[in-house]
C-alpha atoms as a PDB file:
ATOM      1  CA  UNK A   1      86.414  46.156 111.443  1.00  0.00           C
ATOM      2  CA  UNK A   2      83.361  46.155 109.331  1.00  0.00           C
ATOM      3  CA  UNK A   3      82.991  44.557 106.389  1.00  0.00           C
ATOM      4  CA  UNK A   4      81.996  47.663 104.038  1.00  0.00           C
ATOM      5  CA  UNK A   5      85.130  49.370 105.653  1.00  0.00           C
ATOM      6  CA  UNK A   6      87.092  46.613 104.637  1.00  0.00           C
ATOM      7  CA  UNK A   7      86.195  46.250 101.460  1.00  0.00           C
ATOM      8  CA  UNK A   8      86.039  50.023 100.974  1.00  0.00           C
ATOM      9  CA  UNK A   9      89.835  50.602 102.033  1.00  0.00           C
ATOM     10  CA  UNK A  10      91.326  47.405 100.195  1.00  0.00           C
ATOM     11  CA  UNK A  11      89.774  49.085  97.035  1.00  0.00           C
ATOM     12  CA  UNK A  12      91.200  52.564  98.127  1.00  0.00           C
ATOM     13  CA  UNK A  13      94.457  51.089  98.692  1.00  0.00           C
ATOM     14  CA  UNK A  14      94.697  49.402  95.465  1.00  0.00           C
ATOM     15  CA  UNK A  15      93.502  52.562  93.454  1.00  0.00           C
ATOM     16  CA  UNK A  16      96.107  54.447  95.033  1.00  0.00           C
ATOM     17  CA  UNK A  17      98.773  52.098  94.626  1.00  0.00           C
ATOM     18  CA  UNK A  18      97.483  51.590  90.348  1.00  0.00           C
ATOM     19  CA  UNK A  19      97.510  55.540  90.268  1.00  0.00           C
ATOM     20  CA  UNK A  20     101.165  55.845  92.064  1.00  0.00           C
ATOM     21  CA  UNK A  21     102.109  53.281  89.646  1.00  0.00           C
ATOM     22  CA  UNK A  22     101.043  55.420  86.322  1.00  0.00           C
ATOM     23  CA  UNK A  23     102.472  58.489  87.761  1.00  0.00           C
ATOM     24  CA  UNK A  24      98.909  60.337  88.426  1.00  0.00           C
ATOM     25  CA  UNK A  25      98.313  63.050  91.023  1.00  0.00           C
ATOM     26  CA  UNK A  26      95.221  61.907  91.909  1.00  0.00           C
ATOM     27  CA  UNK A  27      97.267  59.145  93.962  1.00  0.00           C
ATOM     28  CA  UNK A  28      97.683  61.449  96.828  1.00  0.00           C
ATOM     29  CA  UNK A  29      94.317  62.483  96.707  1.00  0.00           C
ATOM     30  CA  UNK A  30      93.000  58.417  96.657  1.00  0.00           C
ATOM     31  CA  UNK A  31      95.747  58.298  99.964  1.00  0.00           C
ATOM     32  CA  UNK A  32      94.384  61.429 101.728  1.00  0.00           C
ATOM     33  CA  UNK A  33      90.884  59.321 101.344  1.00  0.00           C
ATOM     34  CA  UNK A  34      92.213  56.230 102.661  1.00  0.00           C
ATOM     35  CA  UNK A  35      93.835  58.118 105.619  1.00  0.00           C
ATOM     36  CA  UNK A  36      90.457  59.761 106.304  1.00  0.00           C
ATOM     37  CA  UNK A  37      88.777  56.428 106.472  1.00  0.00           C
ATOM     38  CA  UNK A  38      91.136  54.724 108.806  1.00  0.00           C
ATOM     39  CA  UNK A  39      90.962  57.511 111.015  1.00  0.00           C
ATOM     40  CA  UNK A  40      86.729  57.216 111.200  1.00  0.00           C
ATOM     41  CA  UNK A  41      87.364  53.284 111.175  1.00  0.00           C
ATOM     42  CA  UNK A  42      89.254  53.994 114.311  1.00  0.00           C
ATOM     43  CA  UNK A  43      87.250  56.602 116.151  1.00  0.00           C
ATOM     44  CA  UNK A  44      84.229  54.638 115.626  1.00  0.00           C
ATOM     45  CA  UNK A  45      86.078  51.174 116.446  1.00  0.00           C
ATOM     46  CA  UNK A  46      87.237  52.899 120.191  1.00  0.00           C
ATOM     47  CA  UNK A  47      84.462  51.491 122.303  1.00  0.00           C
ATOM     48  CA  UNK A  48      84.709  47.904 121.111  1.00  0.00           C
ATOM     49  CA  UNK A  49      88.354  47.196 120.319  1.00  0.00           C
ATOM     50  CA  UNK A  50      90.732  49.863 121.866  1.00  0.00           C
ATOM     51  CA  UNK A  51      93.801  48.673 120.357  1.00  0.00           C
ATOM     52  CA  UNK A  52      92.949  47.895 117.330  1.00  0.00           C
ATOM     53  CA  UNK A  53      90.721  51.459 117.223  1.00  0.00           C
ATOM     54  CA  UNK A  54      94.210  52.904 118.317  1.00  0.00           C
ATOM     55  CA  UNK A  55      96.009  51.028 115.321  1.00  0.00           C
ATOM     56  CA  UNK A  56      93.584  52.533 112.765  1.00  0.00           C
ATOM     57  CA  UNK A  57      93.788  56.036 114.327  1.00  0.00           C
ATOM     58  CA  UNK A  58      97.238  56.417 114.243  1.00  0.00           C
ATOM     59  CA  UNK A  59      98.198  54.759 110.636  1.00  0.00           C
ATOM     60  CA  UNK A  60      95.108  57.002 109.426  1.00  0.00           C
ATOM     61  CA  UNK A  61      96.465  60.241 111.083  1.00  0.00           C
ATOM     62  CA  UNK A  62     100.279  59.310 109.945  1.00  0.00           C
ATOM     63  CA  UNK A  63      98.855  58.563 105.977  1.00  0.00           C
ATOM     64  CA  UNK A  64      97.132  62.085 106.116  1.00  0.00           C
ATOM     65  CA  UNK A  65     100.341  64.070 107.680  1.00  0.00           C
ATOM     66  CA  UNK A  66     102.349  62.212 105.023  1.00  0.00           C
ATOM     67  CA  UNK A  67     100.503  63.247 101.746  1.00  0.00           C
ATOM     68  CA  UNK A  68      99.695  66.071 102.984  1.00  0.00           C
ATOM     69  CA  UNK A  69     103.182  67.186 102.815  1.00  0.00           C
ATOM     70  CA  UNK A  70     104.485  65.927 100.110  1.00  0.00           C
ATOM     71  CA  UNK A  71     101.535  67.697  98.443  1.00  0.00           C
ATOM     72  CA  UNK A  72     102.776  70.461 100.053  1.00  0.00           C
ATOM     73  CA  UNK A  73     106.578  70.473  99.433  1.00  0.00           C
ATOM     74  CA  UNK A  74     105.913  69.410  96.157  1.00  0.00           C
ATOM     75  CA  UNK A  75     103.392  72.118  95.222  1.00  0.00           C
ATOM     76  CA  UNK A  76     106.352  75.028  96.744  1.00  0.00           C
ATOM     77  CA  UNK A  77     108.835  73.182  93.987  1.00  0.00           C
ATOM     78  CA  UNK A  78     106.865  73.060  91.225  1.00  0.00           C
ATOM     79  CA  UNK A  79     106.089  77.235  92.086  1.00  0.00           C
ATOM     80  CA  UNK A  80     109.614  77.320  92.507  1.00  0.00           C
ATOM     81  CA  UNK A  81     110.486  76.155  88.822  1.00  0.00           C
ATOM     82  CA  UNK A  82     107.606  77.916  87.311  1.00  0.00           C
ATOM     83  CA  UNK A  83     109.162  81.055  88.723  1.00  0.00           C
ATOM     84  CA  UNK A  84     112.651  80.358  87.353  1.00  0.00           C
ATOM     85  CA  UNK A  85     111.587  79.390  84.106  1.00  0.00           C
ATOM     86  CA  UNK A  86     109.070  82.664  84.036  1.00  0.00           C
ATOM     87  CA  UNK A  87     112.453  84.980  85.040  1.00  0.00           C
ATOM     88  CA  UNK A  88     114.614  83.878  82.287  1.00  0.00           C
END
């Protein structure tokens, strides 16, 4: 892997993790970004290192699927208990 890729995606990972850590929602935004990058670290890593390109792909494509949804479930309960609390 490149250099600037690594060094871009160790500082992505530790912004996420600081921003998990005080309880921002910007975390899952700094993940989505990481996710992104590992899957364009992979797809341009495929004609040198296929396995390793694979690696990359898949962890990239399983971060994105993963904050996706929990920004997605989460965003259906918070509408949830905005519309309870609006009812009563």
């Amino acid at each position: 892997m490149n250099k600037l890729y690594l060094a871009l995606s160790s500082i992505l990972l530790v912004v996420a993790i600081y921003l998990m850590i005080i309880d921002s929602y910007l975390s899952s935004l700094a993940f989505f970004s990481l996710g992104i990058l590992y899957v364009i670290v992979g797809w341009q890593e495929k004609a040198n290192q296929q396995k390793n390109a694979l690696f990359y792909f898949i962890v990239g494509l399983f971060i994105i699927t993963v904050t996706y949804l929990g920004d997605f479930i989460s965003g259906n309960i918070y509408l949830s208990t905005l519309e309870m609390y609006e009812s009563n």
